[in-house]
Protein backbone atom coordinates (compact mmCIF):
# COMPACT_ATOMS: atom_id res chain seq x y z
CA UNK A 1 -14.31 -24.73 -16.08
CA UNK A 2 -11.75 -23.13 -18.45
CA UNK A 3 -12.64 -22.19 -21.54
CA UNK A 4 -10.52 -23.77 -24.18
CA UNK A 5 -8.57 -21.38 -26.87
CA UNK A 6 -10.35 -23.03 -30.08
CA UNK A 7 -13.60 -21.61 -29.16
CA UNK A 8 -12.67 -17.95 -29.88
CA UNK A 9 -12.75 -17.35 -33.80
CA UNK A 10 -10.46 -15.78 -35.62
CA UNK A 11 -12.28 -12.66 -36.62
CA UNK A 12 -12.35 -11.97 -32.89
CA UNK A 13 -8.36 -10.98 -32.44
CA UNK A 14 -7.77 -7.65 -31.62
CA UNK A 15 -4.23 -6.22 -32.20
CA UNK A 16 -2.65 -3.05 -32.71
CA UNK A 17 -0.40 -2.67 -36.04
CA UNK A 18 3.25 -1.77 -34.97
CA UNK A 19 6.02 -1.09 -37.48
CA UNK A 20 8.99 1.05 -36.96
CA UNK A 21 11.91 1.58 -39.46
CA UNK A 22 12.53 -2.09 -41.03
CA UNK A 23 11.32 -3.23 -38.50
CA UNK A 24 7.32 -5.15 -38.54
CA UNK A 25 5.74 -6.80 -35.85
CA UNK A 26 4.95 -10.28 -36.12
CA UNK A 27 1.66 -11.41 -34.99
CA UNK A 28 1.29 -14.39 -32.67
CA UNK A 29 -0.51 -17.17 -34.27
CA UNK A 30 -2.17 -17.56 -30.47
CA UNK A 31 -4.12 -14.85 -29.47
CA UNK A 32 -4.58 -12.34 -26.28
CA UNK A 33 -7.91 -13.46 -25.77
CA UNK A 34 -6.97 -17.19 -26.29
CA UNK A 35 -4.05 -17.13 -23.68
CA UNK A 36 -6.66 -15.23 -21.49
CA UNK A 37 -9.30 -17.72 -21.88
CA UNK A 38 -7.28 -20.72 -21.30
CA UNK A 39 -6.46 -19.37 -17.65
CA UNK A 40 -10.31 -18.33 -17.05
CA UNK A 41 -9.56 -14.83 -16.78
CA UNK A 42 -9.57 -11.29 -18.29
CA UNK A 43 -6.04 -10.09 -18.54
CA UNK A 44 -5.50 -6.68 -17.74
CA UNK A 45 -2.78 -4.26 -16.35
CA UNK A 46 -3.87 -2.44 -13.15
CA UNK A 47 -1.47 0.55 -12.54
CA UNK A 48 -1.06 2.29 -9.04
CA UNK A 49 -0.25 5.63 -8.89
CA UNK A 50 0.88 7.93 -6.10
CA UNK A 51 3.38 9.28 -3.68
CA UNK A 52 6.56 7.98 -2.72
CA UNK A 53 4.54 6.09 0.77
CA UNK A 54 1.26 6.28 -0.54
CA UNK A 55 1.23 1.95 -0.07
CA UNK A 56 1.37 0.96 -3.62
CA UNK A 57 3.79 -1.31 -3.28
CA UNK A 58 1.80 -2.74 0.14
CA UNK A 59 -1.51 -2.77 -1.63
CA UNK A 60 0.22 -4.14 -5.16
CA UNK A 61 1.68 -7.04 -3.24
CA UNK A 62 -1.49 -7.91 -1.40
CA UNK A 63 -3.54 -7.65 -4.59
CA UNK A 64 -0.92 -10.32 -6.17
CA UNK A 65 -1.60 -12.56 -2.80
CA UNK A 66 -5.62 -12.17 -3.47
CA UNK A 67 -5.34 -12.94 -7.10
CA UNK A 68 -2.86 -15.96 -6.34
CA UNK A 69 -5.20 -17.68 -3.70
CA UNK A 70 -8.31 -17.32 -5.93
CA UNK A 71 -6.63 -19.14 -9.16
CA UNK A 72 -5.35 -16.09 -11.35
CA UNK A 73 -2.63 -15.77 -13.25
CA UNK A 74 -0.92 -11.82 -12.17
CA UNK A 75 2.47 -10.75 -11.34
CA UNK A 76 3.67 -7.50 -9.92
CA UNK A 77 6.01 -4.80 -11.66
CA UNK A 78 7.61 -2.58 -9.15
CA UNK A 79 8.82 0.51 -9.68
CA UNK A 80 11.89 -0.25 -7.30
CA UNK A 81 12.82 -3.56 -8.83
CA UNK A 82 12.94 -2.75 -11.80
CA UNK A 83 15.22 0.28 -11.43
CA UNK A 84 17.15 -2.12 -10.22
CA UNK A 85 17.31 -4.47 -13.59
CA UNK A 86 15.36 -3.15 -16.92
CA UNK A 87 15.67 0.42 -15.92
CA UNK A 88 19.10 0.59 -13.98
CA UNK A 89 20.89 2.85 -16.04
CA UNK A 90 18.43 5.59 -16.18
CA UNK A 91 18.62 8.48 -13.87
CA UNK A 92 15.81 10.38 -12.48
CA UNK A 93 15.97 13.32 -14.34
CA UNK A 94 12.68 14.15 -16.40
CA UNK A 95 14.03 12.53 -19.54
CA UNK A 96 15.21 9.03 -17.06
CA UNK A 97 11.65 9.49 -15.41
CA UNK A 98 9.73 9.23 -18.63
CA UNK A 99 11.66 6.56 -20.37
CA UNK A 100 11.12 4.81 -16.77
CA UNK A 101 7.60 4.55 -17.10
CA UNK A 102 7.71 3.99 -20.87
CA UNK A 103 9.84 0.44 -20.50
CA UNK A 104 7.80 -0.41 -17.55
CA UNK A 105 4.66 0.24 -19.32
CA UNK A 106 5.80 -1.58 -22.70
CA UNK A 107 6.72 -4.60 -20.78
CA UNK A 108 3.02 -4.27 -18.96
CA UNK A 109 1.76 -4.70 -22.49
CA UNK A 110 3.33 -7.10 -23.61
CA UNK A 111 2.71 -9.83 -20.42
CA UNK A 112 -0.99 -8.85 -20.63
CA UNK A 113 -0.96 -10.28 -24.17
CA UNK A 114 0.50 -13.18 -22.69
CA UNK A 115 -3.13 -13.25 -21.07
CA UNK A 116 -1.97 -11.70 -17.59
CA UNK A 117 -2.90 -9.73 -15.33
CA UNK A 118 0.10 -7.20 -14.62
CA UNK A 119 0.05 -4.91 -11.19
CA UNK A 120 2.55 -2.00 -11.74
CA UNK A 121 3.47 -0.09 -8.70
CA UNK A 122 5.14 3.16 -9.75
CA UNK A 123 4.92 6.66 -8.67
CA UNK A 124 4.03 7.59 -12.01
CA UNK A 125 3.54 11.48 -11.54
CA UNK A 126 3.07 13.08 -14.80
CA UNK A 127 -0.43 12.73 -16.47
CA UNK A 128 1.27 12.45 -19.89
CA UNK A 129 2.82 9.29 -18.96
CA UNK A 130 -0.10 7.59 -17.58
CA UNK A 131 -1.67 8.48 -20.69
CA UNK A 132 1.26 6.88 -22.79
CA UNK A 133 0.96 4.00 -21.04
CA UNK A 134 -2.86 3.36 -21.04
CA UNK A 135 -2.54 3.96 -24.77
CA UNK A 136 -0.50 0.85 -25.19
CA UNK A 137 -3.46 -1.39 -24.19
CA UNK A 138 -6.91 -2.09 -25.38
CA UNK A 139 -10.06 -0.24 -24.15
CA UNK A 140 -10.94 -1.67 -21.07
CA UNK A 141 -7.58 -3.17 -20.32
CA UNK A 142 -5.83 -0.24 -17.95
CA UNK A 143 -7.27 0.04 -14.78
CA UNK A 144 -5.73 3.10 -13.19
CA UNK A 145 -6.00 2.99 -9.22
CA UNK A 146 -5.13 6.57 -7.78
CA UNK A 147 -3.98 6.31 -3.88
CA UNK A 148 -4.87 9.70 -3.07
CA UNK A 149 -2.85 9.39 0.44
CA UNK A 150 -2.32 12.52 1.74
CA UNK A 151 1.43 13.77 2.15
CA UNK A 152 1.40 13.89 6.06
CA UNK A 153 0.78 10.37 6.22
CA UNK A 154 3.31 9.40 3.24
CA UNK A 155 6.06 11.38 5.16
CA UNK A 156 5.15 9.62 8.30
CA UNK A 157 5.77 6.00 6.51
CA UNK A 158 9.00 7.20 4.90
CA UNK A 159 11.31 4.58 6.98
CA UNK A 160 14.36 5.69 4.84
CA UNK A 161 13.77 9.05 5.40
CA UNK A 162 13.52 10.02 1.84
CA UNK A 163 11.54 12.82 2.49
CA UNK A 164 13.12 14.70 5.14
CA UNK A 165 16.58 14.37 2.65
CA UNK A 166 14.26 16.10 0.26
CA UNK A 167 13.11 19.00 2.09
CA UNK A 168 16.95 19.63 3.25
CA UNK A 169 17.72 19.46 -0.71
CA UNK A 170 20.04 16.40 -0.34
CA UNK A 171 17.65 14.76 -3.16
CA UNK A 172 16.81 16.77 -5.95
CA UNK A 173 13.35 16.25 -8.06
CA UNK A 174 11.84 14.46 -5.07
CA UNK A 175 7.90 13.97 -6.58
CA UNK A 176 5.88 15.57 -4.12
CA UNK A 177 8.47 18.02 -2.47
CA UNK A 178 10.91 19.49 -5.33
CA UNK A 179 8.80 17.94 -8.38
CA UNK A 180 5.31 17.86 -9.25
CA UNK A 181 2.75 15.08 -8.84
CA UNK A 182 -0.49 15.75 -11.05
CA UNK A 183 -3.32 13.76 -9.56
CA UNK A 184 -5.28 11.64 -12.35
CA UNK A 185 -8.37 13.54 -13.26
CA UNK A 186 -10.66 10.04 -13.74
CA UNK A 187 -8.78 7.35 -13.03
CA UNK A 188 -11.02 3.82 -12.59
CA UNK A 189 -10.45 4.10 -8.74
CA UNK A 190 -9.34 6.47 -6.12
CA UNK A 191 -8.21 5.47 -2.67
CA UNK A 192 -7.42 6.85 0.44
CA UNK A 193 -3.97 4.99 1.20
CA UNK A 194 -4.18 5.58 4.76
CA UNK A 195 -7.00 3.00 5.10
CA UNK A 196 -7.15 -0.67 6.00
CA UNK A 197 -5.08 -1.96 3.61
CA UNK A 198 -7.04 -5.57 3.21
CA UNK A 199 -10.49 -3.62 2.56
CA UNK A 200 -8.66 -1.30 0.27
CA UNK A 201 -7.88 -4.45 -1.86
CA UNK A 202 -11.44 -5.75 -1.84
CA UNK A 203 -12.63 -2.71 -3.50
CA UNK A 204 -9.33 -3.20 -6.14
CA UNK A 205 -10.86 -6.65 -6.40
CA UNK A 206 -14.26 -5.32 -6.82
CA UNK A 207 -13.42 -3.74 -9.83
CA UNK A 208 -11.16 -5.87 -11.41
CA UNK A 209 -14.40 -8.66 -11.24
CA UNK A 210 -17.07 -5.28 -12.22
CA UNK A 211 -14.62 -4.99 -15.39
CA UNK A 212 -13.86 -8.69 -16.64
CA UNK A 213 -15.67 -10.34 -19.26
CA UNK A 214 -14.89 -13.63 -18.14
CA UNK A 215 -15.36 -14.20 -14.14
CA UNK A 216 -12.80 -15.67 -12.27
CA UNK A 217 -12.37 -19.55 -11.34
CA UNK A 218 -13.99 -18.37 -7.86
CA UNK A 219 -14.52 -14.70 -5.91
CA UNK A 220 -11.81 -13.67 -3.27
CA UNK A 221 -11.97 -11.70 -0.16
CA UNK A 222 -8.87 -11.36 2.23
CA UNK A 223 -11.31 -9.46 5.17
């Protein structure tokens, strides 16, 4: 049964204060929790890290499939798409990677206020920008899921050959090869990419259900 907004009270809102310049923020008069409760679930952002062919973007889209076919509300930011629309002009220097994941990240925030819950698929390889990013949400709300898929097996799924161009230096700051990947050192969940991909999103969904405060319309299993 979904719960209807008017029975969270005011005093329950949670927001973070945001002013920059002349700039203020303007606070919704509807709140996180009562665009969360109103589609019976606890909106979060659940962020894959890993290689280039680790199967984030296998097990992200998957996830969204689950979530779909058990009454959720989630959508799926890709690292790909959207360096092909919000983050287009940036290049992949340092300074481009970083402001990637920052615009990604802020627009993760924002549709979990909406009450969502937001799968972001992005290589992600610096701790310092994971930690940006899970400091834009509430506690609780960023569920980082490490796929700790070892390289031999991300080369071997690399249909565009990406990482041989790499290791011939055709493609500089290649993460992995030319550029660094640091591993998360406690992220909520670490997976072995090279697994069965359904049973890796059971335990994904496993966690998202451990975590919510609200269950979900009904349980979901894609075994």
């Amino acid at each position: 049964m979904t719960t209807r907004p008017e029975m969270y009270p005011l005093g329950r809102r949670i927001r973070r204060s945001h002013s920059h310049g002349n700039l203020q923020w303007q606070e919704s008069a509807v709140t996180k929790l009562q665009r969360s409760a109103i589609k019976s679930q606890k909106a979060c952002c659940i962020w894959f890290t890993g290689l280039s062919g680790a199967g984030k973007t296998t097990l992200a889209n998957l996830l969204d499939e689950a979530l779909f076919a058990a009454g959720a509300h989630a959508f799926v930011l890709d690292g790909d798409r959207c360096r092909n629309g919000i983050c287009g002009d940036l290049d992949f220097s340092p300074e481009g990677r970083m402001e990637n994941v920052r615009r990604i990240a802020e627009v993760a925030s924002l549709m979990v206020d909406a009450g969502l819950i937001v799968i972001v698929s992005l290589i992600s390889p610096l701790v310092a920008q994971r930690q940006k990013a899970r400091e834009l949400f509430e506690p609780g709300e960023f569920l980082e899921v490490y796929l700790d898929t070892p390289l031999d097996v991300c080369e071997k799924r690399d249909a565009k050959g990406l990482y041989k161009k790499a290791r011939q230096g055709l493609i500089p700051n290649f993460t992995g090869i030319s550029s660094a990947y640091e591993p998360p050192a406690n992220p909520e969940l670490t997976l072995d990419g090279s697994g069965a991909p359904h049973e890796l999103v059971n335990q994904i969904l496993r966690l998202v259900h451990q975590r919510s405060e609200e269950e979900f319309a009904c349980e979901t299993s894609i075994i």
